[in-house]
PDB file of N, CA and C in Angstrom:
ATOM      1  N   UNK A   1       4.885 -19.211 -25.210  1.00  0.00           N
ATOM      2  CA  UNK A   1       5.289 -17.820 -25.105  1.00  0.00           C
ATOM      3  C   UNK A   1       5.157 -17.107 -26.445  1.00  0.00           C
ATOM      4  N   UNK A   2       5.675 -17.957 -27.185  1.00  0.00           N
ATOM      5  CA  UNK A   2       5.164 -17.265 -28.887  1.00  0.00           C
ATOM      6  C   UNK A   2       3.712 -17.002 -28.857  1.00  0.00           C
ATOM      7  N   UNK A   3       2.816 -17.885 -28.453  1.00  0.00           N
ATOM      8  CA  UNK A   3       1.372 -17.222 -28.933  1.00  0.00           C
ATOM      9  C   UNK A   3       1.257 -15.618 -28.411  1.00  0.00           C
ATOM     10  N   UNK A   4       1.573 -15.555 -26.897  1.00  0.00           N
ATOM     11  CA  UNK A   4       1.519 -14.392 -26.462  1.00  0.00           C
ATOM     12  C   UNK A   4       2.099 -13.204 -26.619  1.00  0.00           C
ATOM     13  N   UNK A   5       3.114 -13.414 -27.301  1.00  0.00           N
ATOM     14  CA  UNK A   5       3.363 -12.194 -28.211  1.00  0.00           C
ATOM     15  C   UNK A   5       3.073 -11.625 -29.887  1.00  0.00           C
ATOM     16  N   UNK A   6       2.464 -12.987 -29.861  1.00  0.00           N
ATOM     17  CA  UNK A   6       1.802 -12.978 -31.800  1.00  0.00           C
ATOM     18  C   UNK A   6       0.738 -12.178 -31.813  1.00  0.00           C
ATOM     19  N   UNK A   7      -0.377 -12.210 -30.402  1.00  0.00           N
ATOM     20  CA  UNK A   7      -1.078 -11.438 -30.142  1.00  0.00           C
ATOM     21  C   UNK A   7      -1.018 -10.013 -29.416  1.00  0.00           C
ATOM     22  N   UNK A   8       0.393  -9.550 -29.220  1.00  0.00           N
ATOM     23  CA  UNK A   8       1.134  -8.207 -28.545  1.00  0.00           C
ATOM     24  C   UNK A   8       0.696  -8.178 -27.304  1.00  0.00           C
ATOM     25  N   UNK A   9       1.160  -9.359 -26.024  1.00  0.00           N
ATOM     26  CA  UNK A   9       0.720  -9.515 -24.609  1.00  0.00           C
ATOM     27  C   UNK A   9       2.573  -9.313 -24.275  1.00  0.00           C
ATOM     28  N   UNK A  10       2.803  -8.561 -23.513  1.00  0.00           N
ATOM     29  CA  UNK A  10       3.885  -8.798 -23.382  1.00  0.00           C
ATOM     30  C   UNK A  10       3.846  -8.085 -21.365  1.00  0.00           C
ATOM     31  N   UNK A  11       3.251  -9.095 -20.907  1.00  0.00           N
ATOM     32  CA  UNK A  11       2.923  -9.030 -19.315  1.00  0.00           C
ATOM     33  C   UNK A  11       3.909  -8.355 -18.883  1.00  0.00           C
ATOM     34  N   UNK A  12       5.761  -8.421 -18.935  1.00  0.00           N
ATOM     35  CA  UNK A  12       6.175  -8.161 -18.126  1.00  0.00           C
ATOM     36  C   UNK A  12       6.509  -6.308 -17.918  1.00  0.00           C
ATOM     37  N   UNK A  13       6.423  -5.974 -19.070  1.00  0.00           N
ATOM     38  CA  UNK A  13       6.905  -4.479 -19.634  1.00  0.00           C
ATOM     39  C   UNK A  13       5.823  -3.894 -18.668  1.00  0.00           C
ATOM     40  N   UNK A  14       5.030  -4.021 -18.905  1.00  0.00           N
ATOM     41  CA  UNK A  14       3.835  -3.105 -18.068  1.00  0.00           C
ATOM     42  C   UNK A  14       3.993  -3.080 -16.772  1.00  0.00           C
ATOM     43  N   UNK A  15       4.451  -4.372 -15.997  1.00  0.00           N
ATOM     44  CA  UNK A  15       4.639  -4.732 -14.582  1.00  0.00           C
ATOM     45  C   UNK A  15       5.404  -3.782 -14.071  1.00  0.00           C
ATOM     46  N   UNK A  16       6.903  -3.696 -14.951  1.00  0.00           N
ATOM     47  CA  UNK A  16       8.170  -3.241 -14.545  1.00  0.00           C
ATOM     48  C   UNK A  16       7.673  -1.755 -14.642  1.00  0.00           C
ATOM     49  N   UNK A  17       7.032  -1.600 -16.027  1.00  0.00           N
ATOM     50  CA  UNK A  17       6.531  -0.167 -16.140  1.00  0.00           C
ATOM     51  C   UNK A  17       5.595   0.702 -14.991  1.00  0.00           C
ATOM     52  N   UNK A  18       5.208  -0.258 -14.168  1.00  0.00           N
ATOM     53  CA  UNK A  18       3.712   0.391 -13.069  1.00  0.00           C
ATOM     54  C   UNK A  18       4.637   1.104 -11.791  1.00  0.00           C
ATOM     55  N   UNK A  19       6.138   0.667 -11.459  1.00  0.00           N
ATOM     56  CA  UNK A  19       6.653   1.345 -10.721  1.00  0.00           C
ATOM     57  C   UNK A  19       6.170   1.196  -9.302  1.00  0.00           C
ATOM     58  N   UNK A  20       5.400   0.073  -9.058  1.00  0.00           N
ATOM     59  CA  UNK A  20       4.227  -0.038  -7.768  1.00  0.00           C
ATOM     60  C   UNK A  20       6.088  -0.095  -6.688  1.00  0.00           C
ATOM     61  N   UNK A  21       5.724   1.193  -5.379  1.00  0.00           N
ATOM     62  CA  UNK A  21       6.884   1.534  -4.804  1.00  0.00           C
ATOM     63  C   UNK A  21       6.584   0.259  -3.738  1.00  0.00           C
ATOM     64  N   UNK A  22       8.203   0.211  -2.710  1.00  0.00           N
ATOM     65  CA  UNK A  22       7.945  -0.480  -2.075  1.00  0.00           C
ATOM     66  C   UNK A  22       7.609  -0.568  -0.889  1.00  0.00           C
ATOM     67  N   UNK A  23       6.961  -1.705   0.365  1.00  0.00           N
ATOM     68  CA  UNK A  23       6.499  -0.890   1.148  1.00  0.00           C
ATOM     69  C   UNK A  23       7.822   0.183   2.566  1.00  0.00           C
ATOM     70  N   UNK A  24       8.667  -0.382   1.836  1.00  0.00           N
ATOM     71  CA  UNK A  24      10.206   0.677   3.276  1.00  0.00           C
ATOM     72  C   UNK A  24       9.846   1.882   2.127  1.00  0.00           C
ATOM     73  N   UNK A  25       9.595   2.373   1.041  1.00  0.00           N
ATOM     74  CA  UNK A  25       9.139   3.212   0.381  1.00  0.00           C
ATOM     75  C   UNK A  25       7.943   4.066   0.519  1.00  0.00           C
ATOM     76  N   UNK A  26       7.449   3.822   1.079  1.00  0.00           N
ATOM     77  CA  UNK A  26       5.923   4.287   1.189  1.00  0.00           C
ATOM     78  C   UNK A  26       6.019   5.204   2.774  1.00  0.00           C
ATOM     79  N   UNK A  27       5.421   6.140   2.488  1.00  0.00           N
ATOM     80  CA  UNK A  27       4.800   6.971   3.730  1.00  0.00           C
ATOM     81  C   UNK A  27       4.855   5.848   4.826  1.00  0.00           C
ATOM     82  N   UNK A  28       5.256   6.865   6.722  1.00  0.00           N
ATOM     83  CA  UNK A  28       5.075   5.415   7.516  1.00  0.00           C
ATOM     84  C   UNK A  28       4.015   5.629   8.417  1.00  0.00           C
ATOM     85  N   UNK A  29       3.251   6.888   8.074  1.00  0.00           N
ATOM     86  CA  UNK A  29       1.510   7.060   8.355  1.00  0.00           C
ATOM     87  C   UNK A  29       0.685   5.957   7.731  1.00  0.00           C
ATOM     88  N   UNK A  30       0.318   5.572   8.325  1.00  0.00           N
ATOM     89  CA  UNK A  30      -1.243   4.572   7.628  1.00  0.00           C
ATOM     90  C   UNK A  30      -2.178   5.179   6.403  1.00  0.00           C
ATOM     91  N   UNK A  31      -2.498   6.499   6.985  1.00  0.00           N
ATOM     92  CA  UNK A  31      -3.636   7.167   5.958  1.00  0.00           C
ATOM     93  C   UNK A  31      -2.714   8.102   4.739  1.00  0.00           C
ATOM     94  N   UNK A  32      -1.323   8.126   5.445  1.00  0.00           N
ATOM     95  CA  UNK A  32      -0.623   7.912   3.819  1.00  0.00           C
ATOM     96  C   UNK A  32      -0.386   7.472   2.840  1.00  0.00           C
ATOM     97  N   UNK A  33      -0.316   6.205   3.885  1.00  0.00           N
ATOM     98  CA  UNK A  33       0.102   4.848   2.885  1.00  0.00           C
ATOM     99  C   UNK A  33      -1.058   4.559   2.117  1.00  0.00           C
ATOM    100  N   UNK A  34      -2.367   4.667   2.278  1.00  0.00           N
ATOM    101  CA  UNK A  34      -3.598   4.221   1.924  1.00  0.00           C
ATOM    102  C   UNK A  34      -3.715   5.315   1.100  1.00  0.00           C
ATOM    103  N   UNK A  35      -3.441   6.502   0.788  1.00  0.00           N
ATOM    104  CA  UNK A  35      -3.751   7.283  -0.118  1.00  0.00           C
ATOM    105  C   UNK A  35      -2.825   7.147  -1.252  1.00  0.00           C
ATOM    106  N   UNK A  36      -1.508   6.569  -0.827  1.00  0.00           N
ATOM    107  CA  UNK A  36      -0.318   6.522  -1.776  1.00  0.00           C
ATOM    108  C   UNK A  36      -0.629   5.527  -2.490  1.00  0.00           C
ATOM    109  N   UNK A  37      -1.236   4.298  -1.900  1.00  0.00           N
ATOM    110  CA  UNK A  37      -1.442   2.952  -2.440  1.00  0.00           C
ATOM    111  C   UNK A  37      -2.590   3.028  -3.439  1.00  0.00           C
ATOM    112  N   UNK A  38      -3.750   3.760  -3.190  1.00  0.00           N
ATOM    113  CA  UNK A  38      -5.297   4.571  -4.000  1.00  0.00           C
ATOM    114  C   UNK A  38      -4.721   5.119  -5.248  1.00  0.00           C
ATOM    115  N   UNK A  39      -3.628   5.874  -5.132  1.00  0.00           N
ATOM    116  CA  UNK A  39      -3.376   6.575  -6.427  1.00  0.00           C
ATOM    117  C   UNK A  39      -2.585   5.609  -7.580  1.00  0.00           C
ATOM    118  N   UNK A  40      -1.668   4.818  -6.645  1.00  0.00           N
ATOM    119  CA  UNK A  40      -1.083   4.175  -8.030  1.00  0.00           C
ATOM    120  C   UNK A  40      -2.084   3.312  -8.050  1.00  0.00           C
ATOM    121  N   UNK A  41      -3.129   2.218  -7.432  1.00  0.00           N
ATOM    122  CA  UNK A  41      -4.099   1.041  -8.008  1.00  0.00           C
ATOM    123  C   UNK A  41      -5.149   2.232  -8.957  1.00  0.00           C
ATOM    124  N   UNK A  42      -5.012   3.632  -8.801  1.00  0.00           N
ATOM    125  CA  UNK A  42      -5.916   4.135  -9.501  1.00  0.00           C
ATOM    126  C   UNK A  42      -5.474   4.278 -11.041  1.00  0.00           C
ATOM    127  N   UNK A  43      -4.446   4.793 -11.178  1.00  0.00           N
ATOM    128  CA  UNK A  43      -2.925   4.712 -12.445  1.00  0.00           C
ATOM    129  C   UNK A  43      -3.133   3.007 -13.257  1.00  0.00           C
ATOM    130  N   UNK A  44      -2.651   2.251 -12.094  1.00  0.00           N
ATOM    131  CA  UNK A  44      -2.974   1.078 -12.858  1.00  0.00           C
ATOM    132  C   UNK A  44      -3.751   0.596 -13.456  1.00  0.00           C
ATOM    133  N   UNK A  45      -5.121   1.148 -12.992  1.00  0.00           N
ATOM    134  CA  UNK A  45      -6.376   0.363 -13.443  1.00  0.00           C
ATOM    135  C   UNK A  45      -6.909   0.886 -14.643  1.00  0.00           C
ATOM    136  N   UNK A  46      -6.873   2.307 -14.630  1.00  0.00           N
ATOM    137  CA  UNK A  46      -7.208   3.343 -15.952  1.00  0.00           C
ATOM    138  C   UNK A  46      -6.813   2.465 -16.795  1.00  0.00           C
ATOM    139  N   UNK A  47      -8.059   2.406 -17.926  1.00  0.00           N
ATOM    140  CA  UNK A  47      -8.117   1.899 -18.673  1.00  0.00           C
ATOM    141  C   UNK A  47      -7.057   1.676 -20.125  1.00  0.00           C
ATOM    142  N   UNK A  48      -7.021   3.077 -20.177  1.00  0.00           N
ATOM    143  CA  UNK A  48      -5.158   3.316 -20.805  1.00  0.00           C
ATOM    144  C   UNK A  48      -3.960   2.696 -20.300  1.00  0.00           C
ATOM    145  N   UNK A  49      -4.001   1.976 -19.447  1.00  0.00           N
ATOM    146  CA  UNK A  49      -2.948   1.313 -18.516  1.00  0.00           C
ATOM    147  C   UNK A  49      -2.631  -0.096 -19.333  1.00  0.00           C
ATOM    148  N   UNK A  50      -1.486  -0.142 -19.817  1.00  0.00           N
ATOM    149  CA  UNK A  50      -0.665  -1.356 -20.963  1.00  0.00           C
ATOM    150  C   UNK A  50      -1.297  -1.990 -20.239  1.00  0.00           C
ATOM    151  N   UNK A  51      -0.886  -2.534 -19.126  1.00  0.00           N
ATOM    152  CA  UNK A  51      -1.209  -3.439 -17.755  1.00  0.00           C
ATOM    153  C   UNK A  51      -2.201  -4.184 -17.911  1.00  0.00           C
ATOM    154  N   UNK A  52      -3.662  -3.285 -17.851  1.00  0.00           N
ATOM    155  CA  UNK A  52      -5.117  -3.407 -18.105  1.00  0.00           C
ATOM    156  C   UNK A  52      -5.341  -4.063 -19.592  1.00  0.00           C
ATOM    157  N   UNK A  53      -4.742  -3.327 -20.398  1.00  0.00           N
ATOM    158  CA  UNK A  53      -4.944  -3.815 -21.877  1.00  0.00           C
ATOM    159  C   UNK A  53      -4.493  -5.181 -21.503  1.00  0.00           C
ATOM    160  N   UNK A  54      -3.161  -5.525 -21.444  1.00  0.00           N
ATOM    161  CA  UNK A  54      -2.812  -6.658 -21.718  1.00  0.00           C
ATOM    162  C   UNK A  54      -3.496  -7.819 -21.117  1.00  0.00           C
ATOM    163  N   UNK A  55      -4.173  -7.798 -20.075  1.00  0.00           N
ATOM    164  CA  UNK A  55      -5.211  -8.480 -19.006  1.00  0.00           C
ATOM    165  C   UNK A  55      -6.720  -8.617 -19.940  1.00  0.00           C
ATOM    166  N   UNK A  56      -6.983  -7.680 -20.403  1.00  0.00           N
ATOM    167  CA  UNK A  56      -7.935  -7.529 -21.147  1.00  0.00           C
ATOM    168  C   UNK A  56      -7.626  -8.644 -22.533  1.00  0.00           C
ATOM    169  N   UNK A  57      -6.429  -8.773 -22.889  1.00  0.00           N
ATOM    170  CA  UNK A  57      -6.362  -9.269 -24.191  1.00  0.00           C
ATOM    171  C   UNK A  57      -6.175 -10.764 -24.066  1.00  0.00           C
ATOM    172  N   UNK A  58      -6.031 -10.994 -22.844  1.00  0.00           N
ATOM    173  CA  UNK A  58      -5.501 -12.474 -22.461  1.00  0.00           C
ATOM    174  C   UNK A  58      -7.277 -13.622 -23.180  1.00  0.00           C
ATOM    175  N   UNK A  59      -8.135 -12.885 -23.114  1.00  0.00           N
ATOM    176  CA  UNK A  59      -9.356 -13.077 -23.424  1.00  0.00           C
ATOM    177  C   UNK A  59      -9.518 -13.739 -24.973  1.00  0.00           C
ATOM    178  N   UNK A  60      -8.625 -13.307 -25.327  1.00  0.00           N
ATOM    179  CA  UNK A  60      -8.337 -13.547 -26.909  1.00  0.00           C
ATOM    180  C   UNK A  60      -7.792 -14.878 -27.237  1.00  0.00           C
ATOM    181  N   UNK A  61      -7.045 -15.721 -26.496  1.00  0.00           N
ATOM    182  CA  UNK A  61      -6.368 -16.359 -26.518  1.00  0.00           C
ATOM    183  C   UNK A  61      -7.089 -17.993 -26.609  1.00  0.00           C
ATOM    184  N   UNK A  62      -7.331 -18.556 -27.020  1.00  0.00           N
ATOM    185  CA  UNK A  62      -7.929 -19.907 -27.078  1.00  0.00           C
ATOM    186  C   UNK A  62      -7.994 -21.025 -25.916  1.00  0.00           C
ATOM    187  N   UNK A  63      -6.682 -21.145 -25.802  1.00  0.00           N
ATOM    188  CA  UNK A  63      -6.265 -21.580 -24.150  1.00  0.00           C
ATOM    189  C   UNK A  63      -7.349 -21.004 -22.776  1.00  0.00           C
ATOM    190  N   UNK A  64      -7.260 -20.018 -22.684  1.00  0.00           N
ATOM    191  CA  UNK A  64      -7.919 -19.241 -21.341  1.00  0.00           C
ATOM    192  C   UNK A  64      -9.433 -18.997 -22.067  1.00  0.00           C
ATOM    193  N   UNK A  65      -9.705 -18.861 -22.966  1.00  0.00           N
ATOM    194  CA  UNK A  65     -11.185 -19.704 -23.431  1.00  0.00           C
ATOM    195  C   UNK A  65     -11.789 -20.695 -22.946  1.00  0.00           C
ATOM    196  N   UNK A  66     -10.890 -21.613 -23.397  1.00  0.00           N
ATOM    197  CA  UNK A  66     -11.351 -22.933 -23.026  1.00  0.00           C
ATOM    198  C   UNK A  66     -11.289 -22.849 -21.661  1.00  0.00           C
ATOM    199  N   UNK A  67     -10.384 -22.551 -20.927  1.00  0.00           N
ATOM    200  CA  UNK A  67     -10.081 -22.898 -19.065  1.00  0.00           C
ATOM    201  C   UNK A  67     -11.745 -22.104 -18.387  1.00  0.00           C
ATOM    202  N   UNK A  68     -11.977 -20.795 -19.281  1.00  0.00           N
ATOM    203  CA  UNK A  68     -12.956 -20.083 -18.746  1.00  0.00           C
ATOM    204  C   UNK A  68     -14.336 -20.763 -19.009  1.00  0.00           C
ATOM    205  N   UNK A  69     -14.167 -21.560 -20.208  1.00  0.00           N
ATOM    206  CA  UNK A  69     -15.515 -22.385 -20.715  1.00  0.00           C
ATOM    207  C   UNK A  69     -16.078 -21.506 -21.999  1.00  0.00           C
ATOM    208  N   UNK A  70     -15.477 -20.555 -22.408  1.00  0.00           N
ATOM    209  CA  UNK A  70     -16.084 -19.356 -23.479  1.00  0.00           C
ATOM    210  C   UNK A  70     -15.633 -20.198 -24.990  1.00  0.00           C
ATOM    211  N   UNK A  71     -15.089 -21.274 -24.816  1.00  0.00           N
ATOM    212  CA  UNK A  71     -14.606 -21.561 -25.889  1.00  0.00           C
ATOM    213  C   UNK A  71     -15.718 -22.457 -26.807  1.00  0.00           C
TER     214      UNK A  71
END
């Protein structure tokens, strides 16, 4: 857990931060729900998204190198 924050991964902040609602939360139309669900995976994914970064940075890490074979 220390490596992953030596390198500023801190998975859970972003998670809690994405706010993804739940589904007794969500519109109880279908093509609501599918538009409601489009906008936040769209939020999340933007590249500015901690979320994304931190996924992105996992790459860095020596461990998941090696598992990927990049090492």
């Amino acid at each position: 857990m220390n490596e992953l924050h030596a390198v500023g991964l801190h998975f859970f902040a972003p998670v809690t931060a994405a706010h993804i609602p739940h589904a007794d939360r969500t519109p109880r139309d279908p093509a609501a729900q599918l538009a409601a669900l489009r906008t936040k995976f769209e939020g999340i994914y933007a590249p500015s998204q901690a979320l994304r970064a931190a996924l992105q940075k996992l790459h860095t890490l020596e461990p998941i190198r090696i598992i990927e074979g990049k090492a």
